[in-house]
N, C-alpha and C. Protein backbone atom coordinates (compact mmCIF):
# COMPACT_ATOMS: atom_id res chain seq x y z
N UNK A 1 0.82 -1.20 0.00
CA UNK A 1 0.00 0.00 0.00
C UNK A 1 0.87 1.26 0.00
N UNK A 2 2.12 0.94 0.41
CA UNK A 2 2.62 2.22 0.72
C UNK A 2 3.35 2.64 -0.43
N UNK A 3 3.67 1.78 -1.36
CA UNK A 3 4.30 2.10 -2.96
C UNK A 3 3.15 2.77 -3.51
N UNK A 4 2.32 2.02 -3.40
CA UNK A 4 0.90 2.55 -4.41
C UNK A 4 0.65 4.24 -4.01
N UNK A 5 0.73 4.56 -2.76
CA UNK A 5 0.60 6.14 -2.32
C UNK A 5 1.61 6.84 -2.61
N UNK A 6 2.99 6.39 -2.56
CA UNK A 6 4.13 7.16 -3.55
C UNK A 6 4.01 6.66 -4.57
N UNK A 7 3.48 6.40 -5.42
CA UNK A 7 3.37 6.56 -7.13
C UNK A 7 2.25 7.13 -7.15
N UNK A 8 0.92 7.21 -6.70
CA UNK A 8 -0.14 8.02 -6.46
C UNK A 8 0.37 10.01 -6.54
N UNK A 9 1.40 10.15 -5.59
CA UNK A 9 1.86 10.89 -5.25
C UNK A 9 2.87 11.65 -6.23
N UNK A 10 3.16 10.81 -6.98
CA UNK A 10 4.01 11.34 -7.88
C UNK A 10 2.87 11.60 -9.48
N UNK A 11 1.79 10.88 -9.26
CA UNK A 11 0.66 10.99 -10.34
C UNK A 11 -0.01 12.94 -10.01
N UNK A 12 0.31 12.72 -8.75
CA UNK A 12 -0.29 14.58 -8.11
C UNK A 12 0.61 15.01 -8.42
N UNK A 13 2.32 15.05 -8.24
CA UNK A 13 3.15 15.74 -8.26
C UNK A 13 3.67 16.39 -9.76
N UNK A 14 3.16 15.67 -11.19
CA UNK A 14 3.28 15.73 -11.70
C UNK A 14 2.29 16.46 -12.55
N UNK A 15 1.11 16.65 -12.07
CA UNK A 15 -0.19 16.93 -12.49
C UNK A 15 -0.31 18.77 -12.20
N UNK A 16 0.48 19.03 -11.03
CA UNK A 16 0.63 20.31 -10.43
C UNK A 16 2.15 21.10 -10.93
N UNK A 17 2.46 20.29 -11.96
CA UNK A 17 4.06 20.74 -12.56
C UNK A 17 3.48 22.26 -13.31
N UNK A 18 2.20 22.58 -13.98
CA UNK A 18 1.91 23.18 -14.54
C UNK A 18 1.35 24.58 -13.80
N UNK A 19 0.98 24.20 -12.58
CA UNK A 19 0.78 25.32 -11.47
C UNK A 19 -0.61 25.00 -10.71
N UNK A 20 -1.00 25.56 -9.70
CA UNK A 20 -1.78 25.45 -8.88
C UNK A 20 -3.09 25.10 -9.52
N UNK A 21 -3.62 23.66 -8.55
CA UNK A 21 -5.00 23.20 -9.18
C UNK A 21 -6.29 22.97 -8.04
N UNK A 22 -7.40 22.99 -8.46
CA UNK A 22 -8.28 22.68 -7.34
C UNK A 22 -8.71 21.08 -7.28
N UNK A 23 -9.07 20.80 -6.02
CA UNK A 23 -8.86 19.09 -6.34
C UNK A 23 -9.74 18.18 -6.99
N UNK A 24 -10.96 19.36 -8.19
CA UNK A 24 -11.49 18.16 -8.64
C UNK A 24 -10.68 18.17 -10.34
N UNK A 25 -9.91 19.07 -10.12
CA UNK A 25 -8.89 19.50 -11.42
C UNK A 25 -7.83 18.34 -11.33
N UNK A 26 -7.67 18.38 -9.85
CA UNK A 26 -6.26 16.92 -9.82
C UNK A 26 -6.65 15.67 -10.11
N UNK A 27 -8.14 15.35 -9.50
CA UNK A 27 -8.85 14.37 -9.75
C UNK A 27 -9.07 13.66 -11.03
N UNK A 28 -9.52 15.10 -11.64
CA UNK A 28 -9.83 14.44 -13.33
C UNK A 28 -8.50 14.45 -14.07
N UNK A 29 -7.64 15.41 -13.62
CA UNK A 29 -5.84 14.61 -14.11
C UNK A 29 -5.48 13.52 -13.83
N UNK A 30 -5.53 13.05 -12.78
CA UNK A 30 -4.86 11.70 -12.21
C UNK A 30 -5.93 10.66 -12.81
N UNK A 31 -7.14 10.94 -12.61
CA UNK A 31 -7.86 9.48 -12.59
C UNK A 31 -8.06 8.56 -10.98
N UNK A 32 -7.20 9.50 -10.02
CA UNK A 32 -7.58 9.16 -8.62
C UNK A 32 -8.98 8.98 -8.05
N UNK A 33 -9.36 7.96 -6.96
CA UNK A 33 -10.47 8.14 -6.44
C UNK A 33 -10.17 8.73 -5.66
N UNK A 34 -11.11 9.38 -4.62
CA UNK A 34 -10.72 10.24 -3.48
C UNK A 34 -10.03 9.70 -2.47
N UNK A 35 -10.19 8.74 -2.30
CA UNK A 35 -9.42 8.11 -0.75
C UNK A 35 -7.96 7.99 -1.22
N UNK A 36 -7.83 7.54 -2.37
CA UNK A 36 -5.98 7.55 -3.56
C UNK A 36 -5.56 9.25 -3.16
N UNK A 37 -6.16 9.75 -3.73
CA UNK A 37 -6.03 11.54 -3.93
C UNK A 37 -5.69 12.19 -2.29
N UNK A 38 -6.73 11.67 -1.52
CA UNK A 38 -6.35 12.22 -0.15
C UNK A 38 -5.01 11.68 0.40
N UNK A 39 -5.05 10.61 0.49
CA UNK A 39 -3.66 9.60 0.71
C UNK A 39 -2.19 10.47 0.05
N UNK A 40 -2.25 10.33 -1.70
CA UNK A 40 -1.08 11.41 -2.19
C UNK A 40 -0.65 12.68 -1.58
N UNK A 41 -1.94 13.55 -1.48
CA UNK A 41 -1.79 14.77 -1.25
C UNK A 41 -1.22 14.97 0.47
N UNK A 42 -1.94 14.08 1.44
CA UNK A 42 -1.12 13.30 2.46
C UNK A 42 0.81 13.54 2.57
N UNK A 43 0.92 12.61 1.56
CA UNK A 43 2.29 12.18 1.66
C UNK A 43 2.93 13.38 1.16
N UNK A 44 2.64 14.12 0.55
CA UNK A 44 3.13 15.21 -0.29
C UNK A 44 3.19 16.37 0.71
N UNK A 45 2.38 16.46 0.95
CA UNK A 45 1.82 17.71 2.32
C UNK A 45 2.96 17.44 3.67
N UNK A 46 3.22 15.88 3.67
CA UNK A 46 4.25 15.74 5.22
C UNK A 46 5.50 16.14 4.69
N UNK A 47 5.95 15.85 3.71
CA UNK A 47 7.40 15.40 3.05
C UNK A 47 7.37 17.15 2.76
N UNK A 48 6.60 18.48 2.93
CA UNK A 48 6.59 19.60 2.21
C UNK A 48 7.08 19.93 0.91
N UNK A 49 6.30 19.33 0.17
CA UNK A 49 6.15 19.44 -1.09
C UNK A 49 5.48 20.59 -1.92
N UNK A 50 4.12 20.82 -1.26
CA UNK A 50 3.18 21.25 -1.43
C UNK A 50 2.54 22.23 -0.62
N UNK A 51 1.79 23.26 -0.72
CA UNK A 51 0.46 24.00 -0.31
C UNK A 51 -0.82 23.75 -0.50
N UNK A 52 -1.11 24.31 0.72
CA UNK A 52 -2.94 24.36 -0.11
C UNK A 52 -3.19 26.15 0.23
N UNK A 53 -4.08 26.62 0.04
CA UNK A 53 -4.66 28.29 -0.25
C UNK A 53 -5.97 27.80 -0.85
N UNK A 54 -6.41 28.93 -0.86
CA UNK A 54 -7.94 28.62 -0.98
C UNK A 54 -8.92 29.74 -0.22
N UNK A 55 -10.38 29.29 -0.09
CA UNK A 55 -11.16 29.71 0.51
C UNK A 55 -12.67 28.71 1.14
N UNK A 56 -13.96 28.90 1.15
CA UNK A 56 -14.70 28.09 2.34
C UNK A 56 -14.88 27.19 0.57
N UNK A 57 -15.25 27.72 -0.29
CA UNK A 57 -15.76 27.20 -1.35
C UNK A 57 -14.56 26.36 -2.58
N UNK A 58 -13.42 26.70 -2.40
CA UNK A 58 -12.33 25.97 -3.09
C UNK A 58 -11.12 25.64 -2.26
N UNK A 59 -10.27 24.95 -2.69
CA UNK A 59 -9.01 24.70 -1.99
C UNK A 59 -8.10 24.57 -3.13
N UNK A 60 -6.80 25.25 -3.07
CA UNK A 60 -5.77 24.61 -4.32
C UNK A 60 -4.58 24.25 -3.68
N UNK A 61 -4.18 23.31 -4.73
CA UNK A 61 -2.73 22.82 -4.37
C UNK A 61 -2.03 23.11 -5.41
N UNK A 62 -0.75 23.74 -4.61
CA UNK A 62 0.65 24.32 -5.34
C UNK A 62 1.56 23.54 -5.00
N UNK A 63 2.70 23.10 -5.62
CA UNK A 63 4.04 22.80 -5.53
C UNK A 63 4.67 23.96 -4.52
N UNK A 64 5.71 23.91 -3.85
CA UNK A 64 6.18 24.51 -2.84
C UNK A 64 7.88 25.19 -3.85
């Protein structure tokens, strides 16, 4: 399980090469289900990879 969330992770990391996305934008890039998508963004978020920004109605994720 834990390969599958770093290659998951690198399916986000690669998806956000182009610049900040909202997560049903990463979603329909990757082809992730949500529990995959939460998991990546997870691993990405500890290792500081990434941001989120946003507001009550969106959230985006940036590369750091």
């Amino acid at each position: 399980m834990i390969t599958k969330i770093g290659e998951n992770a690198g399916l986000v990391w690669n998806s956000l090469q182009n610049g900040a996305q909202e997560f049903k934008a990463i979603k329909k890039a990757t082809k992730l289900k949500n529990e995959e998508l939460y998991l990546a963004l997870g691993w990405l978020a500890r290792e500081g990879k990434i941001t989120f920004t946003g507001n009550e109605k969106e959230t985006f994720v940036e590369l750091v």
